[in-house]
PDB file of N, CA and C in Angstrom:
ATOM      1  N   UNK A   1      29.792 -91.837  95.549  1.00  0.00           N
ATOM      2  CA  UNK A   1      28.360 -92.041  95.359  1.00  0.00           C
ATOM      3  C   UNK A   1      27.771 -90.803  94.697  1.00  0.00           C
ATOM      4  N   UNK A   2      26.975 -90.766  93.437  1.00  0.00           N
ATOM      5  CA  UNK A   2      26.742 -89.846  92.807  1.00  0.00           C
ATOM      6  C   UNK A   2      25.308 -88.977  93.668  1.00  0.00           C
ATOM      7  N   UNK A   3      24.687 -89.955  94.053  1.00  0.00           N
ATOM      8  CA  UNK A   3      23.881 -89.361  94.712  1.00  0.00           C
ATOM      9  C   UNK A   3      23.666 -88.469  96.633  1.00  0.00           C
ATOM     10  N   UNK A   4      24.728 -88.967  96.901  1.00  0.00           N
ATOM     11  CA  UNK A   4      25.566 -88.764  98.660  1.00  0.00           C
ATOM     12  C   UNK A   4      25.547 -86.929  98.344  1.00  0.00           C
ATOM     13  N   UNK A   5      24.415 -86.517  99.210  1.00  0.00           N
ATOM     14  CA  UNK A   5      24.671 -84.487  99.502  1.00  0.00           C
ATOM     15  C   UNK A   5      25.996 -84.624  99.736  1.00  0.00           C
ATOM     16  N   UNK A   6      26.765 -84.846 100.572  1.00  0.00           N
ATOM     17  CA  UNK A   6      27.999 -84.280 100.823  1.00  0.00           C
ATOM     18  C   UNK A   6      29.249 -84.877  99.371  1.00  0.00           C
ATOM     19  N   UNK A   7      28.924 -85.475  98.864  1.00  0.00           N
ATOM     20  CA  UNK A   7      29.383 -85.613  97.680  1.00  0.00           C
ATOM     21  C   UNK A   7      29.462 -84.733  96.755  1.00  0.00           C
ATOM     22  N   UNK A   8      28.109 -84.216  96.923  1.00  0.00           N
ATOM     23  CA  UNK A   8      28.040 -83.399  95.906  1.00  0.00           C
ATOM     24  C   UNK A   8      28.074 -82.106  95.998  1.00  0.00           C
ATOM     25  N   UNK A   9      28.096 -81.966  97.941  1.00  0.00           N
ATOM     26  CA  UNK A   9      29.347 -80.333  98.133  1.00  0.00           C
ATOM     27  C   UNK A   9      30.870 -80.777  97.862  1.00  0.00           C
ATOM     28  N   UNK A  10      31.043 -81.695  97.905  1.00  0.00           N
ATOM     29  CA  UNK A  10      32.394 -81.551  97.722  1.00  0.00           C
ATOM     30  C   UNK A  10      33.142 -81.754  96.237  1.00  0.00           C
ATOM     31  N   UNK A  11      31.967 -81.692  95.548  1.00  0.00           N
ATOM     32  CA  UNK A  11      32.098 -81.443  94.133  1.00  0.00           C
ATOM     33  C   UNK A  11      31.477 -80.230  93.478  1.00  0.00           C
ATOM     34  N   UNK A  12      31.109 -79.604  94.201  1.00  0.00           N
ATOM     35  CA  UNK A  12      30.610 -78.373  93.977  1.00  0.00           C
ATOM     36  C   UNK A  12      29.054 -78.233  93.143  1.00  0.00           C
ATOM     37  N   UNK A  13      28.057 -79.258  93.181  1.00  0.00           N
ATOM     38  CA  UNK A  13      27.131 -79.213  92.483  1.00  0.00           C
ATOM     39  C   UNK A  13      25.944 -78.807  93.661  1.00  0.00           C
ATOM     40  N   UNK A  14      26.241 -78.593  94.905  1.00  0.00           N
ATOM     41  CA  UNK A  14      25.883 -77.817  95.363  1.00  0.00           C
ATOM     42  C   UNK A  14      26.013 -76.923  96.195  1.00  0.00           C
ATOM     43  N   UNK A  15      25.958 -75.690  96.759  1.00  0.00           N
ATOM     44  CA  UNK A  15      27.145 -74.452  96.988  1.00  0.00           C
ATOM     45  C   UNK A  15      26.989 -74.981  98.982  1.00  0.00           C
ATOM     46  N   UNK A  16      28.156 -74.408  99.113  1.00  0.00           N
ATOM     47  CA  UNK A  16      28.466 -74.378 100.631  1.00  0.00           C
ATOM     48  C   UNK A  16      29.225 -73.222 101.036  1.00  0.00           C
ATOM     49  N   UNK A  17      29.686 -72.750 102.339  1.00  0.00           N
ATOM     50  CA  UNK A  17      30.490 -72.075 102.237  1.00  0.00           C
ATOM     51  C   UNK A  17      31.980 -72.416 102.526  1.00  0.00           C
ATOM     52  N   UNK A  18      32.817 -72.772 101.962  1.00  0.00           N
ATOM     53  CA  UNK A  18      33.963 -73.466 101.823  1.00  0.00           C
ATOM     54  C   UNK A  18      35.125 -73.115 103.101  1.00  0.00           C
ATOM     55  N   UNK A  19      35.332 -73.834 103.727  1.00  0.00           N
ATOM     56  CA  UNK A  19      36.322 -73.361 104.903  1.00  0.00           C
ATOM     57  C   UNK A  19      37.687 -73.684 104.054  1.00  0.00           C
ATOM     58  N   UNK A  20      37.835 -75.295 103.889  1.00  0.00           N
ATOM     59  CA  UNK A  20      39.114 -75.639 102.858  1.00  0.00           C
ATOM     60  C   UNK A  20      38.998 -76.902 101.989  1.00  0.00           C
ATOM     61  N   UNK A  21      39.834 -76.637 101.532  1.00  0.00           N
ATOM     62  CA  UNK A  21      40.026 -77.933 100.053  1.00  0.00           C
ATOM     63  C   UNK A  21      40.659 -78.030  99.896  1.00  0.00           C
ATOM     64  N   UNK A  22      41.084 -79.502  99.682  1.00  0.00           N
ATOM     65  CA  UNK A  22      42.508 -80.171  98.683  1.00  0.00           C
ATOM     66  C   UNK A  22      41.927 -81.562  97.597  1.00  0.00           C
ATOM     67  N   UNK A  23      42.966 -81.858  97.475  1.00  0.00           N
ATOM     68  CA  UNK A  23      43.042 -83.421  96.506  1.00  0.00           C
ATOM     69  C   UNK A  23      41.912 -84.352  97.433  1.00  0.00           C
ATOM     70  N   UNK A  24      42.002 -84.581  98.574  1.00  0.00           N
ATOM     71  CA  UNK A  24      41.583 -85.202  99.141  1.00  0.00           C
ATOM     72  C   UNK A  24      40.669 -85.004 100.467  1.00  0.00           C
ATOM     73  N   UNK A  25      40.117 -83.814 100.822  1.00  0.00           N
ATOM     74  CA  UNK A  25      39.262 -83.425 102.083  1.00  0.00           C
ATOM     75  C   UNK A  25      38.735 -82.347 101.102  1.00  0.00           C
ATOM     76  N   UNK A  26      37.442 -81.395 101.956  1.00  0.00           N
ATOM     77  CA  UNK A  26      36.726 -80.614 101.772  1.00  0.00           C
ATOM     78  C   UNK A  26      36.440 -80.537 103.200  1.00  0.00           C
ATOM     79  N   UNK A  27      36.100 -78.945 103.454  1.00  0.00           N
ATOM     80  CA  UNK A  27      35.571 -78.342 104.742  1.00  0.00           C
ATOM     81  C   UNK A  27      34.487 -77.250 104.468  1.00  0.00           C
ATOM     82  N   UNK A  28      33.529 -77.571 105.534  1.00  0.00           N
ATOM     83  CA  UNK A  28      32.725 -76.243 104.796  1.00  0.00           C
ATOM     84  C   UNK A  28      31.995 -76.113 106.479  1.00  0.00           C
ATOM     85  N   UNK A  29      30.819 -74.652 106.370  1.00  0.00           N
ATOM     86  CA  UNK A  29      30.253 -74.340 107.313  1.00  0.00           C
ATOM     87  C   UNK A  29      29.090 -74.986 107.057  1.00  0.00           C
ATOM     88  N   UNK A  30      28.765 -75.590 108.520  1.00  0.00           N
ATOM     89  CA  UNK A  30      27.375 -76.229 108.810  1.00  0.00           C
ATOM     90  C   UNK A  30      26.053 -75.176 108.332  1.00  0.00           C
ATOM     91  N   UNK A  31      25.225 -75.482 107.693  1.00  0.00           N
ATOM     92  CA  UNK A  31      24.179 -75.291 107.419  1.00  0.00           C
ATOM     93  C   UNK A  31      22.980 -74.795 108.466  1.00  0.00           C
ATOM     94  N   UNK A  32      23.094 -75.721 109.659  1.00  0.00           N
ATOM     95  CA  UNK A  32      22.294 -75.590 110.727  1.00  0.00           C
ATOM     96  C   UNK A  32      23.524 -75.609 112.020  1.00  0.00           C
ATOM     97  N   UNK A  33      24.076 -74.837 112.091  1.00  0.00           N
ATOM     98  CA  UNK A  33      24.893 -74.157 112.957  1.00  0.00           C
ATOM     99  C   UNK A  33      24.843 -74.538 114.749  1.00  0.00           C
ATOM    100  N   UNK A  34      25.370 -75.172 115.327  1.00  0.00           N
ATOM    101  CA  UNK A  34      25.173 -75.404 116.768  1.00  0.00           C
ATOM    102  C   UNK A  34      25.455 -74.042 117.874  1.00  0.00           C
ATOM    103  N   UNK A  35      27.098 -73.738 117.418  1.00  0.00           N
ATOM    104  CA  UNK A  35      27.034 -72.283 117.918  1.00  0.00           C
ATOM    105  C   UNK A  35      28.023 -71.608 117.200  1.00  0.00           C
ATOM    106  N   UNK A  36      28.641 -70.629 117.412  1.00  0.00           N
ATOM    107  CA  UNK A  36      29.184 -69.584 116.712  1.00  0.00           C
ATOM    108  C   UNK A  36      30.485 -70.045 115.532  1.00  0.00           C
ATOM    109  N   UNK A  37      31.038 -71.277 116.003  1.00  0.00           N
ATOM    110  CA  UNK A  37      31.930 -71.440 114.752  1.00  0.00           C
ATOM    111  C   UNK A  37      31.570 -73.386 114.557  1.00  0.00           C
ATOM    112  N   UNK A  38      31.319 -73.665 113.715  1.00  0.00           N
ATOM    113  CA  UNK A  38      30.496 -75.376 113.199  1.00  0.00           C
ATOM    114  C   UNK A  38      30.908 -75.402 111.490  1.00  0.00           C
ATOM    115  N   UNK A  39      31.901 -76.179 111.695  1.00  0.00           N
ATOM    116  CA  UNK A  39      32.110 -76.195 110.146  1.00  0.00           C
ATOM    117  C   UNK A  39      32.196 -78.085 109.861  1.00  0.00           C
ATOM    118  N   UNK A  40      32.409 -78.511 109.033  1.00  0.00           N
ATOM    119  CA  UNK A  40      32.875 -79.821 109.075  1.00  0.00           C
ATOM    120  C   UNK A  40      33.905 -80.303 108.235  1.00  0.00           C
ATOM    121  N   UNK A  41      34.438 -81.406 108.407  1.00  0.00           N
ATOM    122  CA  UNK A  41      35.685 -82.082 107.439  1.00  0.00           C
ATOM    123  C   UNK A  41      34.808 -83.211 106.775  1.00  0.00           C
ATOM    124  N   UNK A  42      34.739 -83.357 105.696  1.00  0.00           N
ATOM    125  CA  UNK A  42      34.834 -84.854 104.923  1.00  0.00           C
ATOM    126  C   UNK A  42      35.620 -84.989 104.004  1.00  0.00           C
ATOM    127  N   UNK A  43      35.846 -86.411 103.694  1.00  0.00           N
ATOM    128  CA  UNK A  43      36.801 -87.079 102.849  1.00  0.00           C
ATOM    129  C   UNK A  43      35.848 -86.784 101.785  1.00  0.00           C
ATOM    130  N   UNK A  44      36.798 -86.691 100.364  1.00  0.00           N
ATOM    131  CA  UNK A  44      36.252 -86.623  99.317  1.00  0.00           C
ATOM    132  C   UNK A  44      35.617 -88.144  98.795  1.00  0.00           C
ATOM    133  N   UNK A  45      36.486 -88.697  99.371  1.00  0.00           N
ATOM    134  CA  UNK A  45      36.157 -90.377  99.042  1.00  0.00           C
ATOM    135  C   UNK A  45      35.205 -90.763  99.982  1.00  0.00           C
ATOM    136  N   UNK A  46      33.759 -90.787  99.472  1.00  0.00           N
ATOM    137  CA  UNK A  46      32.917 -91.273 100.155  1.00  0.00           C
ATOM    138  C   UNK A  46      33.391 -92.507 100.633  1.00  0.00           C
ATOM    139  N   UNK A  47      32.716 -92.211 102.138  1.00  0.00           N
ATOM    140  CA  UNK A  47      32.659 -93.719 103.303  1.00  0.00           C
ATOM    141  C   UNK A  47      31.186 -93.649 103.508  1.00  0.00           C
ATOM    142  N   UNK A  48      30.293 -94.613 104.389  1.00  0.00           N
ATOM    143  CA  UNK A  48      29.198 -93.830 104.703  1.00  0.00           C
ATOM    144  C   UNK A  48      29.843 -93.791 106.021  1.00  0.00           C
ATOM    145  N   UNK A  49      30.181 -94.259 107.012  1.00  0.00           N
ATOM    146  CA  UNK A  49      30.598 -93.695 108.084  1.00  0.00           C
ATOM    147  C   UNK A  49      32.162 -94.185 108.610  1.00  0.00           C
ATOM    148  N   UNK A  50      32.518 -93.815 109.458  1.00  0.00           N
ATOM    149  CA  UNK A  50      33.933 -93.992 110.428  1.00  0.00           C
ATOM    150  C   UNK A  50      33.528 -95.688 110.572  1.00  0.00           C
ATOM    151  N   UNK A  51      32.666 -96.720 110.955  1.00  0.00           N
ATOM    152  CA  UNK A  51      32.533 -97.625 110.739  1.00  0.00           C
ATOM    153  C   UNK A  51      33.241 -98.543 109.658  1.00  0.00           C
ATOM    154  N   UNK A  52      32.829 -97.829 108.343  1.00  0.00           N
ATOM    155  CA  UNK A  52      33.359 -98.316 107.182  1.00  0.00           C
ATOM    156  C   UNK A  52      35.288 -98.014 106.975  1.00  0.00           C
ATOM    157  N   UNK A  53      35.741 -96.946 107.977  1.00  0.00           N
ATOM    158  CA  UNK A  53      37.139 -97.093 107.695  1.00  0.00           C
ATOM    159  C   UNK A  53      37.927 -98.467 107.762  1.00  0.00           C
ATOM    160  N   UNK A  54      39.270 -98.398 107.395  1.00  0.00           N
ATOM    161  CA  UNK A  54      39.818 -99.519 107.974  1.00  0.00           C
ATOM    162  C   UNK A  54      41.587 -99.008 107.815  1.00  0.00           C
ATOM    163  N   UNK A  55      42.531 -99.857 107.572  1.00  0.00           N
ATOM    164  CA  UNK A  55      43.596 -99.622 107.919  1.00  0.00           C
ATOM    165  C   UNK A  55      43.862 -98.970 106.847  1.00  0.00           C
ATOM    166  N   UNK A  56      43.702 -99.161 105.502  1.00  0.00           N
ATOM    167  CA  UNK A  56      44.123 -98.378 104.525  1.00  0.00           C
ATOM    168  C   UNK A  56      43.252 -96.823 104.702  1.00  0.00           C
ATOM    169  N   UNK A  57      42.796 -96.449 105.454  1.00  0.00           N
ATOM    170  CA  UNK A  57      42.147 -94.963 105.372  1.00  0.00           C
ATOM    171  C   UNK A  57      42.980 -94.746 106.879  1.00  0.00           C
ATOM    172  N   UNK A  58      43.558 -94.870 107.461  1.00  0.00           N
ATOM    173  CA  UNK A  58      44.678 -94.098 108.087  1.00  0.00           C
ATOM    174  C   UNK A  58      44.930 -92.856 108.281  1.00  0.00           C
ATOM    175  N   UNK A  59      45.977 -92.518 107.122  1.00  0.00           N
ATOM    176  CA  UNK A  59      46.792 -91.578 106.548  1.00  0.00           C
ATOM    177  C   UNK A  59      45.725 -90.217 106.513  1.00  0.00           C
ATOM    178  N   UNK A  60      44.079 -90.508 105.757  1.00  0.00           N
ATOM    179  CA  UNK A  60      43.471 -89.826 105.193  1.00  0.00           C
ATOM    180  C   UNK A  60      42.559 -89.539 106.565  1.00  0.00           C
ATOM    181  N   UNK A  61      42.454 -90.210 107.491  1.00  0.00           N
ATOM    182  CA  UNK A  61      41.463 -90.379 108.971  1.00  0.00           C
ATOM    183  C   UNK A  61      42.720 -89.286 109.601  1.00  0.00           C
ATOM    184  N   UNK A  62      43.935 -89.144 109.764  1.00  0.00           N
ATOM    185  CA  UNK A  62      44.860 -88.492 110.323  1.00  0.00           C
ATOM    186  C   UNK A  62      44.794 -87.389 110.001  1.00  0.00           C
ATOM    187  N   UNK A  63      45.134 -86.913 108.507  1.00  0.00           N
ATOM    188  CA  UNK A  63      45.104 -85.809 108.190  1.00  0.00           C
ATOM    189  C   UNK A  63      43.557 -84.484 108.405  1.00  0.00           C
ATOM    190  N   UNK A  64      42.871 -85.278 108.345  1.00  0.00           N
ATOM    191  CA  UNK A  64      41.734 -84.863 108.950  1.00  0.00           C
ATOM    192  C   UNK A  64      41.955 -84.420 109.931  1.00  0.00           C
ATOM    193  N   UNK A  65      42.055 -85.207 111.108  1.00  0.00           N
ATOM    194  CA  UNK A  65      42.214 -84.833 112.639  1.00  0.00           C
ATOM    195  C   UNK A  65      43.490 -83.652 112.704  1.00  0.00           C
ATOM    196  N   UNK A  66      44.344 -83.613 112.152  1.00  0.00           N
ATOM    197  CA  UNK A  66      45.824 -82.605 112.044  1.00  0.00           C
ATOM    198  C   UNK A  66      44.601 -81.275 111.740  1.00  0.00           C
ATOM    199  N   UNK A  67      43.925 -81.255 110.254  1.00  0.00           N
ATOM    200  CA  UNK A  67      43.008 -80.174 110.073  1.00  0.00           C
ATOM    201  C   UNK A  67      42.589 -79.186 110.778  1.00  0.00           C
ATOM    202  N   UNK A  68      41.718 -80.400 111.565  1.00  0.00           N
ATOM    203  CA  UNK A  68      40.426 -79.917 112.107  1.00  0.00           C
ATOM    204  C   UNK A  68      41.331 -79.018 113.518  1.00  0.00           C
ATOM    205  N   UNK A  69      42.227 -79.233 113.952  1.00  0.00           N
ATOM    206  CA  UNK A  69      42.651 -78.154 114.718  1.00  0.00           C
ATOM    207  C   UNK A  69      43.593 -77.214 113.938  1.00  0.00           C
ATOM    208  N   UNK A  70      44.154 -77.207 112.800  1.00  0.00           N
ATOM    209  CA  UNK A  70      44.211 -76.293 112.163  1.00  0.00           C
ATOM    210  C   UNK A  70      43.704 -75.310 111.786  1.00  0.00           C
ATOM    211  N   UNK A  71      42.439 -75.953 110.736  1.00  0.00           N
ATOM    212  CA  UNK A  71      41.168 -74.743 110.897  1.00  0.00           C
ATOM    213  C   UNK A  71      40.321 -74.342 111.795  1.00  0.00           C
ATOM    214  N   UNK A  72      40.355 -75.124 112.617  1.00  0.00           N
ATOM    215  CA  UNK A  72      39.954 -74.315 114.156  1.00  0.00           C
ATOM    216  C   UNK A  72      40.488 -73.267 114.536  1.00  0.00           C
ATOM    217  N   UNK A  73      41.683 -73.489 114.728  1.00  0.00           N
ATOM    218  CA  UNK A  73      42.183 -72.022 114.924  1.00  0.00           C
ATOM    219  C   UNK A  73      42.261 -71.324 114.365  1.00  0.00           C
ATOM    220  N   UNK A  74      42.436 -71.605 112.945  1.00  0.00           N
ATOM    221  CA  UNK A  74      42.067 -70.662 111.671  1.00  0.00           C
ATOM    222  C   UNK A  74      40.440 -69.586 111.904  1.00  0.00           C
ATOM    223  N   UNK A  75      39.655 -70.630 112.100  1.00  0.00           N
ATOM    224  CA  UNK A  75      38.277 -70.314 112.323  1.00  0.00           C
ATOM    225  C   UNK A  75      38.413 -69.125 113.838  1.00  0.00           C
ATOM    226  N   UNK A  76      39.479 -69.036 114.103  1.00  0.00           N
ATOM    227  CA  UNK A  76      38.841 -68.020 115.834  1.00  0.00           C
ATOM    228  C   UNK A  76      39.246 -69.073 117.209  1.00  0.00           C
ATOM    229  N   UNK A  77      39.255 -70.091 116.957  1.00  0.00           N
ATOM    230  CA  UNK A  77      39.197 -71.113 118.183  1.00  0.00           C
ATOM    231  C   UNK A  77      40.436 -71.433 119.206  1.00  0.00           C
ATOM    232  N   UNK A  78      40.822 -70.611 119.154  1.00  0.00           N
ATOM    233  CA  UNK A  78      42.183 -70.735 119.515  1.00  0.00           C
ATOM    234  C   UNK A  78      42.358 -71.331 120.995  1.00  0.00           C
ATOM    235  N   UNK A  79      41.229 -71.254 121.801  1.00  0.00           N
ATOM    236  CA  UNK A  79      40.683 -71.909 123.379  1.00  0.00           C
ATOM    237  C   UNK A  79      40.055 -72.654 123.342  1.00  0.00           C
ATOM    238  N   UNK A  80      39.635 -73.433 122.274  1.00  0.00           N
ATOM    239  CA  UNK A  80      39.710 -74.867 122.493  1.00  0.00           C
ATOM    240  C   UNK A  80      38.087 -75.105 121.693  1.00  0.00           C
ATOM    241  N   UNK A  81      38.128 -76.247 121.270  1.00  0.00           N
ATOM    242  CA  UNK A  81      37.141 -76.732 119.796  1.00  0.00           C
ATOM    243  C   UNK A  81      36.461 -78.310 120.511  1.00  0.00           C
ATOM    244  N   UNK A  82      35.626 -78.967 120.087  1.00  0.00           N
ATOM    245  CA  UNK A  82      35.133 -79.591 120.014  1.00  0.00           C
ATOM    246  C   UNK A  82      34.748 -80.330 118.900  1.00  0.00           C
ATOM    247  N   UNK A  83      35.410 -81.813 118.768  1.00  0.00           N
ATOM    248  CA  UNK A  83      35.018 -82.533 117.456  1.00  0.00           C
ATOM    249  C   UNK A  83      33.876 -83.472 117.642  1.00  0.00           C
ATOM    250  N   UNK A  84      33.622 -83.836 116.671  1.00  0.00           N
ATOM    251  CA  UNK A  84      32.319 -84.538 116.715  1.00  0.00           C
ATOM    252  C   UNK A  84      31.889 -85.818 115.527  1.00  0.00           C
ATOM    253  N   UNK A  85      32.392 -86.819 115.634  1.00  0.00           N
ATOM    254  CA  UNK A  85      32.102 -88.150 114.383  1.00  0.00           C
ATOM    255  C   UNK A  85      31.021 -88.655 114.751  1.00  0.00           C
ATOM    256  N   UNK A  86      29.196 -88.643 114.483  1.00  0.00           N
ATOM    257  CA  UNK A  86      28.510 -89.870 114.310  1.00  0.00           C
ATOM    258  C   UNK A  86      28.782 -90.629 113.651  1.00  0.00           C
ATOM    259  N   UNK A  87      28.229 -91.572 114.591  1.00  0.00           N
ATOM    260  CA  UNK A  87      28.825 -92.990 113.469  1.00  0.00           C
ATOM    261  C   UNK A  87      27.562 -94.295 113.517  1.00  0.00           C
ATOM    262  N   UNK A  88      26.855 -94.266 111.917  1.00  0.00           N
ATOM    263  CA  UNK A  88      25.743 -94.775 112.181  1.00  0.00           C
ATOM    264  C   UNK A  88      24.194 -94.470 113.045  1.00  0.00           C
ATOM    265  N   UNK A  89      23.247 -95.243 112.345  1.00  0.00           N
ATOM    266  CA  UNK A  89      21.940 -94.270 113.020  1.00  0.00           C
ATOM    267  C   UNK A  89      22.066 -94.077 114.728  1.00  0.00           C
ATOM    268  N   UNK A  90      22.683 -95.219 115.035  1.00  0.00           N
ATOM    269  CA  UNK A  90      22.421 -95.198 116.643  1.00  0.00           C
ATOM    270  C   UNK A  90      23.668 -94.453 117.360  1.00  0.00           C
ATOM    271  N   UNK A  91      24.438 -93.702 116.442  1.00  0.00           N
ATOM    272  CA  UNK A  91      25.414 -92.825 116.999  1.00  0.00           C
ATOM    273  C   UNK A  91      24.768 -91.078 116.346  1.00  0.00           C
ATOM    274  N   UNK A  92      23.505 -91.249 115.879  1.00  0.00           N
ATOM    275  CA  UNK A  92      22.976 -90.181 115.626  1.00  0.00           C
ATOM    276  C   UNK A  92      23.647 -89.678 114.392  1.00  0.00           C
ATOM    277  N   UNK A  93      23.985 -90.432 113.181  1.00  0.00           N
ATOM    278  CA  UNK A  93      24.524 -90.052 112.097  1.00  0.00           C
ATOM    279  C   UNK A  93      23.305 -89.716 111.472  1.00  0.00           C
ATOM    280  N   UNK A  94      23.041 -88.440 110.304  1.00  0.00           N
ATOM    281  CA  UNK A  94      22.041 -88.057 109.577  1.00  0.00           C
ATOM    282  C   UNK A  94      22.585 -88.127 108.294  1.00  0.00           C
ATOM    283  N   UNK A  95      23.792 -87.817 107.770  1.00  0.00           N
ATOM    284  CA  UNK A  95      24.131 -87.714 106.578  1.00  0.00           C
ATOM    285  C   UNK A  95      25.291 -88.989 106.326  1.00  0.00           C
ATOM    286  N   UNK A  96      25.058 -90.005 105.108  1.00  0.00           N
ATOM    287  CA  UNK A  96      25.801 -90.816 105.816  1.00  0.00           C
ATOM    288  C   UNK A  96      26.712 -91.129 104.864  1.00  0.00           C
ATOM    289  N   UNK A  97      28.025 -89.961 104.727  1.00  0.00           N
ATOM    290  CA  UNK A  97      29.266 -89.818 104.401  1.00  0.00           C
ATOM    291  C   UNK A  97      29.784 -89.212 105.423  1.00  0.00           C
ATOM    292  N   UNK A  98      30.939 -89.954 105.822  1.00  0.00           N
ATOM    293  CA  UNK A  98      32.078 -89.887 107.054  1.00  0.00           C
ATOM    294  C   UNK A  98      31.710 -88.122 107.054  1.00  0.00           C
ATOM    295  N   UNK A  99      31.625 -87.347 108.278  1.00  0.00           N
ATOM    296  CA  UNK A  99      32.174 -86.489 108.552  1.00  0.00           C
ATOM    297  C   UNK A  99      32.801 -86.073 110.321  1.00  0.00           C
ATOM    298  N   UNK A 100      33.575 -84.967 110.116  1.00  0.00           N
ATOM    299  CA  UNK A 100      33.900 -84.361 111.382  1.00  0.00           C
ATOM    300  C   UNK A 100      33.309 -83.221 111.959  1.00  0.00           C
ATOM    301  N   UNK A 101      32.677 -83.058 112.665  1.00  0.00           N
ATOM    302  CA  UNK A 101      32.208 -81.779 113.177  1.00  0.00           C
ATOM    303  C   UNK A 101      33.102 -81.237 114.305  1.00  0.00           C
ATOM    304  N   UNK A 102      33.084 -79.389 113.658  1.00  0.00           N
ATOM    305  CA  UNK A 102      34.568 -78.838 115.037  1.00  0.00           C
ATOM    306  C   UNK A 102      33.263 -77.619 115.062  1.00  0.00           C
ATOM    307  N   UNK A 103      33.046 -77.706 116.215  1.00  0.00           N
ATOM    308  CA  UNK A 103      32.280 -76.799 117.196  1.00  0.00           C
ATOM    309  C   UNK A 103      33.436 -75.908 118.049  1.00  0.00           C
ATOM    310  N   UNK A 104      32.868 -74.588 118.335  1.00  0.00           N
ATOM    311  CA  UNK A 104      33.491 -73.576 119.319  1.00  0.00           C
ATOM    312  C   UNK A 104      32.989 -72.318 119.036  1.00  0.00           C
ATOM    313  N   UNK A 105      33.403 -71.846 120.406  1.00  0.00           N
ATOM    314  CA  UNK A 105      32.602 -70.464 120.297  1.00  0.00           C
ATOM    315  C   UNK A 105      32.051 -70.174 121.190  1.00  0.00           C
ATOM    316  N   UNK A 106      31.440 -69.071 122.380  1.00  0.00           N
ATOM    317  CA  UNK A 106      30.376 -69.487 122.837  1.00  0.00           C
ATOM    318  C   UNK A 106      30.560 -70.351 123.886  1.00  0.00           C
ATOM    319  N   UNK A 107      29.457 -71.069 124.619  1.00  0.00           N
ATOM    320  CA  UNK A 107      29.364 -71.033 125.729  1.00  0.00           C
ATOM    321  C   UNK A 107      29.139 -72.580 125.347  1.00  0.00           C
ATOM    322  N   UNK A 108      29.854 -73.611 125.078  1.00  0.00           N
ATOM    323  CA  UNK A 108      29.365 -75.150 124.541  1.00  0.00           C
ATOM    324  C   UNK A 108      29.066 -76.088 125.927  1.00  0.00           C
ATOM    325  N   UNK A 109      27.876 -76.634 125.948  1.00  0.00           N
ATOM    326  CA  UNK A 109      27.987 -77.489 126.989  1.00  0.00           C
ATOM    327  C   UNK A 109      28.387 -78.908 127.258  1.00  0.00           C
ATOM    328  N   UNK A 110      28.582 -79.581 128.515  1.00  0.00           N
ATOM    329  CA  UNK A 110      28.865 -80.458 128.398  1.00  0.00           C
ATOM    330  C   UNK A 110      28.397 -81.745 126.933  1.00  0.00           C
ATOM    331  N   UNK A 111      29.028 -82.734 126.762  1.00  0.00           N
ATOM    332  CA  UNK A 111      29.033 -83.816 125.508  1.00  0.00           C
ATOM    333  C   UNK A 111      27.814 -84.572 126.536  1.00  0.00           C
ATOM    334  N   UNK A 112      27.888 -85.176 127.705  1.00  0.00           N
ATOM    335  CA  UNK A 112      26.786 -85.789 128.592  1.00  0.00           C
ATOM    336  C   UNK A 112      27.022 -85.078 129.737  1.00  0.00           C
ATOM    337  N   UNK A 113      25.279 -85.018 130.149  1.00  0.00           N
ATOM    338  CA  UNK A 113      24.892 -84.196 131.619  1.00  0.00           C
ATOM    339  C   UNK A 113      24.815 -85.245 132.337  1.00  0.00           C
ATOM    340  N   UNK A 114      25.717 -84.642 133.423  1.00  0.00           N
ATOM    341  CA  UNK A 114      26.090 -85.654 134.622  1.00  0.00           C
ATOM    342  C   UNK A 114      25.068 -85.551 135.732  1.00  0.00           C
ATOM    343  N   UNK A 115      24.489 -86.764 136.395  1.00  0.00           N
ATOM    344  CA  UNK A 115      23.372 -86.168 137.762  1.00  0.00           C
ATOM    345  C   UNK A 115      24.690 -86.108 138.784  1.00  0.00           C
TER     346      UNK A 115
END
């Protein structure tokens, strides 16, 4: 999608700070930062969300996940990361090309507060 922001970090028409790149993913640091290390994974091949995968995005949904604890630990995280897929408005998606968010660092709190 020519017009999709994350499209167009991962084409470089607009700057990020690049964690990693290949043929097929891009990683970069979150913009609005949760806590000390927030970077994200997307596919270069726009989806708008994990919704839209299916069996042929597999391979490319995998390698992602292999990543994201790769560069986690790359990133410092070596005690443990936190991922993160919205999916769609009512999963609190804002940008709506597939991404992964890997949080760590810091003091992260629970995903839901339990009474």
């Amino acid at each position: 999608m020519s017009d999709c922001l994350f499209c167009k970090i991962a084409r470089g028409e607009i700057p990020s700070r690049k964690v990693y790149e290949d043929d097929e993913v891009f990683a970069f640091h979150d913009i609005n930062p949760v806590a000390p290390v927030h970077f994200m994974l997307i596919p270069k091949l726009h989806l708008d969300s994990l919704a839209q995968a299916d069996e042929a995005h597999s391979a490319l949904l995998g390698k992602m996940l292999v990543l994201a604890s790769r560069l986690a630990c790359e990133q410092g995280l070596e005690n443990g990361f936190r991922t993160v897929i919205n999916t769609g408005k009512g999963g609190g998606q804002e940008v709506f090309h597939l991404h992964i968010h890997v949080i760590g660092g810091g003091n992260i709190p629970p995903m839901v507060k339990r009474s």
